[in-house]
Protein backbone atom coordinates (compact mmCIF):
# COMPACT_ATOMS: atom_id res chain seq x y z
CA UNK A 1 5.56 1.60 -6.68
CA UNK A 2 6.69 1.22 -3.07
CA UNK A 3 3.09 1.55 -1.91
CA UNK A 4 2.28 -1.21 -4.34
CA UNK A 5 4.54 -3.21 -2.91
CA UNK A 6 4.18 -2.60 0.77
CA UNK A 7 0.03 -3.69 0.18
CA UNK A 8 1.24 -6.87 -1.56
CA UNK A 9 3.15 -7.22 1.53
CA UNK A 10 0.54 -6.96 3.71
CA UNK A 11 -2.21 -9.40 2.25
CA UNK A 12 0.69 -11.64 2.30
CA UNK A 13 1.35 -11.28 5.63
CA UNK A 14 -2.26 -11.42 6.20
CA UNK A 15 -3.46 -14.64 4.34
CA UNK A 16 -0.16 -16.40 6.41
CA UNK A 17 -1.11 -14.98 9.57
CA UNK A 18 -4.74 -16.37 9.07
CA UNK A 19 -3.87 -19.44 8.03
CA UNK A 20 -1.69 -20.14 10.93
CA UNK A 21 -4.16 -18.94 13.30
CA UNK A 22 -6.61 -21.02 12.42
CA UNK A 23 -4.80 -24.33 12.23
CA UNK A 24 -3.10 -23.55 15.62
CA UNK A 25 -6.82 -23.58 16.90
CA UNK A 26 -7.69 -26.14 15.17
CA UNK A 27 -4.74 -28.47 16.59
CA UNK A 28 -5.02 -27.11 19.90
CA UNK A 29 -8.65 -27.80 20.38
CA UNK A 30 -9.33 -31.16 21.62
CA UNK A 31 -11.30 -33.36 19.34
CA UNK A 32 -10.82 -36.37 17.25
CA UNK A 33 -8.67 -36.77 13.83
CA UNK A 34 -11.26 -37.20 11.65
CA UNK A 35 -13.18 -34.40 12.82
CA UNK A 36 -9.91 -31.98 13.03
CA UNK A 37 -9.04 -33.09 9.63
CA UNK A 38 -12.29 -31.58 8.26
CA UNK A 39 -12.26 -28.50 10.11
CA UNK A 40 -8.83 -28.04 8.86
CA UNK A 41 -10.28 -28.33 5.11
CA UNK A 42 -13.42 -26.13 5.87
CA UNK A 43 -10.96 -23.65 7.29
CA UNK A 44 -8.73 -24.05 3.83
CA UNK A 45 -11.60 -23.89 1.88
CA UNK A 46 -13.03 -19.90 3.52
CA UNK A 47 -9.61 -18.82 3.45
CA UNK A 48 -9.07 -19.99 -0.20
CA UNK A 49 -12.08 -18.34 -1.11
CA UNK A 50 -11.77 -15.25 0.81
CA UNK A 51 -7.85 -14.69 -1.22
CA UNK A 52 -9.42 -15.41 -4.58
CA UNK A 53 -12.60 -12.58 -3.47
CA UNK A 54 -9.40 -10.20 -2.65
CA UNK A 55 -7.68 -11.60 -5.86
CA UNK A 56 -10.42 -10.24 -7.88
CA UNK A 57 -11.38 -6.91 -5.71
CA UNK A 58 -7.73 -5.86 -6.18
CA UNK A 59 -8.13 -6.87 -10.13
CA UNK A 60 -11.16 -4.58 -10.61
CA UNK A 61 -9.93 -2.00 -8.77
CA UNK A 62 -6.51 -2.42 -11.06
CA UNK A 63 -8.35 -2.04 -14.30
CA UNK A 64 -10.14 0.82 -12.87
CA UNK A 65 -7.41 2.84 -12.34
CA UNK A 66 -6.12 1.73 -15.51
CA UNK A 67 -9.46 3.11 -17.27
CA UNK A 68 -8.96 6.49 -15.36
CA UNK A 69 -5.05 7.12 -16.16
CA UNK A 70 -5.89 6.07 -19.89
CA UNK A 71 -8.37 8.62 -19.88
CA UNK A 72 -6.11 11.60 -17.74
CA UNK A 73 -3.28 10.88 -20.52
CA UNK A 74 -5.58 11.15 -23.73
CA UNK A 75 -7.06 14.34 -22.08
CA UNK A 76 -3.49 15.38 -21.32
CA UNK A 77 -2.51 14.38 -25.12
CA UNK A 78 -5.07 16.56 -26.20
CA UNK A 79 -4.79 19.32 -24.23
CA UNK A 80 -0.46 19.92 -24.98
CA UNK A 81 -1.42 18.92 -28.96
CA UNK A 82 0.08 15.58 -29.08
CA UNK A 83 -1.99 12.52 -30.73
CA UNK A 84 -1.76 8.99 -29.23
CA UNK A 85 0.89 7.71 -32.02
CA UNK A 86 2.85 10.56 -30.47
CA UNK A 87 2.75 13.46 -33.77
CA UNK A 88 2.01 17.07 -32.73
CA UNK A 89 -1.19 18.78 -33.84
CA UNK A 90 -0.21 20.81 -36.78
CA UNK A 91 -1.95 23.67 -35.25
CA UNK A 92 -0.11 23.43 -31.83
CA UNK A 93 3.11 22.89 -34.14
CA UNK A 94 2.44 26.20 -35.60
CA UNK A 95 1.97 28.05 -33.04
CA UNK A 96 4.60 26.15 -31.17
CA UNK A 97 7.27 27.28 -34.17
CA UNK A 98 5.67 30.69 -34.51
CA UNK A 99 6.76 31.32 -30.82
CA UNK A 100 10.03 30.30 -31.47
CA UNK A 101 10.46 32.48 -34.85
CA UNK A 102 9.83 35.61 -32.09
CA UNK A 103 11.80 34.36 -29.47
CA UNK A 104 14.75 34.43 -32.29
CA UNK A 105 13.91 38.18 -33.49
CA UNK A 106 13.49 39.08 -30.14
CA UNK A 107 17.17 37.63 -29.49
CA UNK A 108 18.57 39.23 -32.96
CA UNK A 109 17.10 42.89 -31.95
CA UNK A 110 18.72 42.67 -28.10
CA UNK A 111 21.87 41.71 -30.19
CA UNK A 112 21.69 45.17 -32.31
């Protein structure tokens, strides 16, 4: 989570830092209003669409590493005997209850 957080952080920082850059050269280089003013929106424009081409890079890459932990978990399900609704496996159940039948003679005949 913190390393979620610390990336938002930095495309933030980023985005602002660009932005600022390029309309302090844009105001510091001499040329007329007009001609600033459109620079200014060209320069608006690349950075707008350079953030929304992150925007959706980071929303692929979201959903596929959604895909993958869906996938790890219903392996995982599988594999300890538990279906996605969250019931056991009645085979893993029995087993699971025939271990602790033993474990409970095993305790009864260290009692004796």
């Amino acid at each position: 989570m913190a390393n979620k957080k610390n990336v938002k952080s930095f495309v933030w920082g980023t985005v602002a830092g660009a932005v600022t850059g390029a309309v302090a050269a844009l105001l510091l280089a001499p040329k007329p209003g007009r001609e600033l003013r459109k620079d200014i929106a060209d320069k608006a424009q690349v950075t707008l669409d350079k953030t929304v081409d992150l925007g959706r890079q980071a929303g692929a890459t979201a959903q596929s590493i959604a895909k993958k932990t869906t996938g790890i978990a219903s392996n995982l399900r599988s594999k300890f005997g538990k279906k996605e609704d969250g019931t056991e496996i009645a085979s893993v159940a029995a087993v699971s209850s025939a271990d602790s039948a033993d474990s409970s003679d095993s305790e009864e005949s260290a009692a004796h």
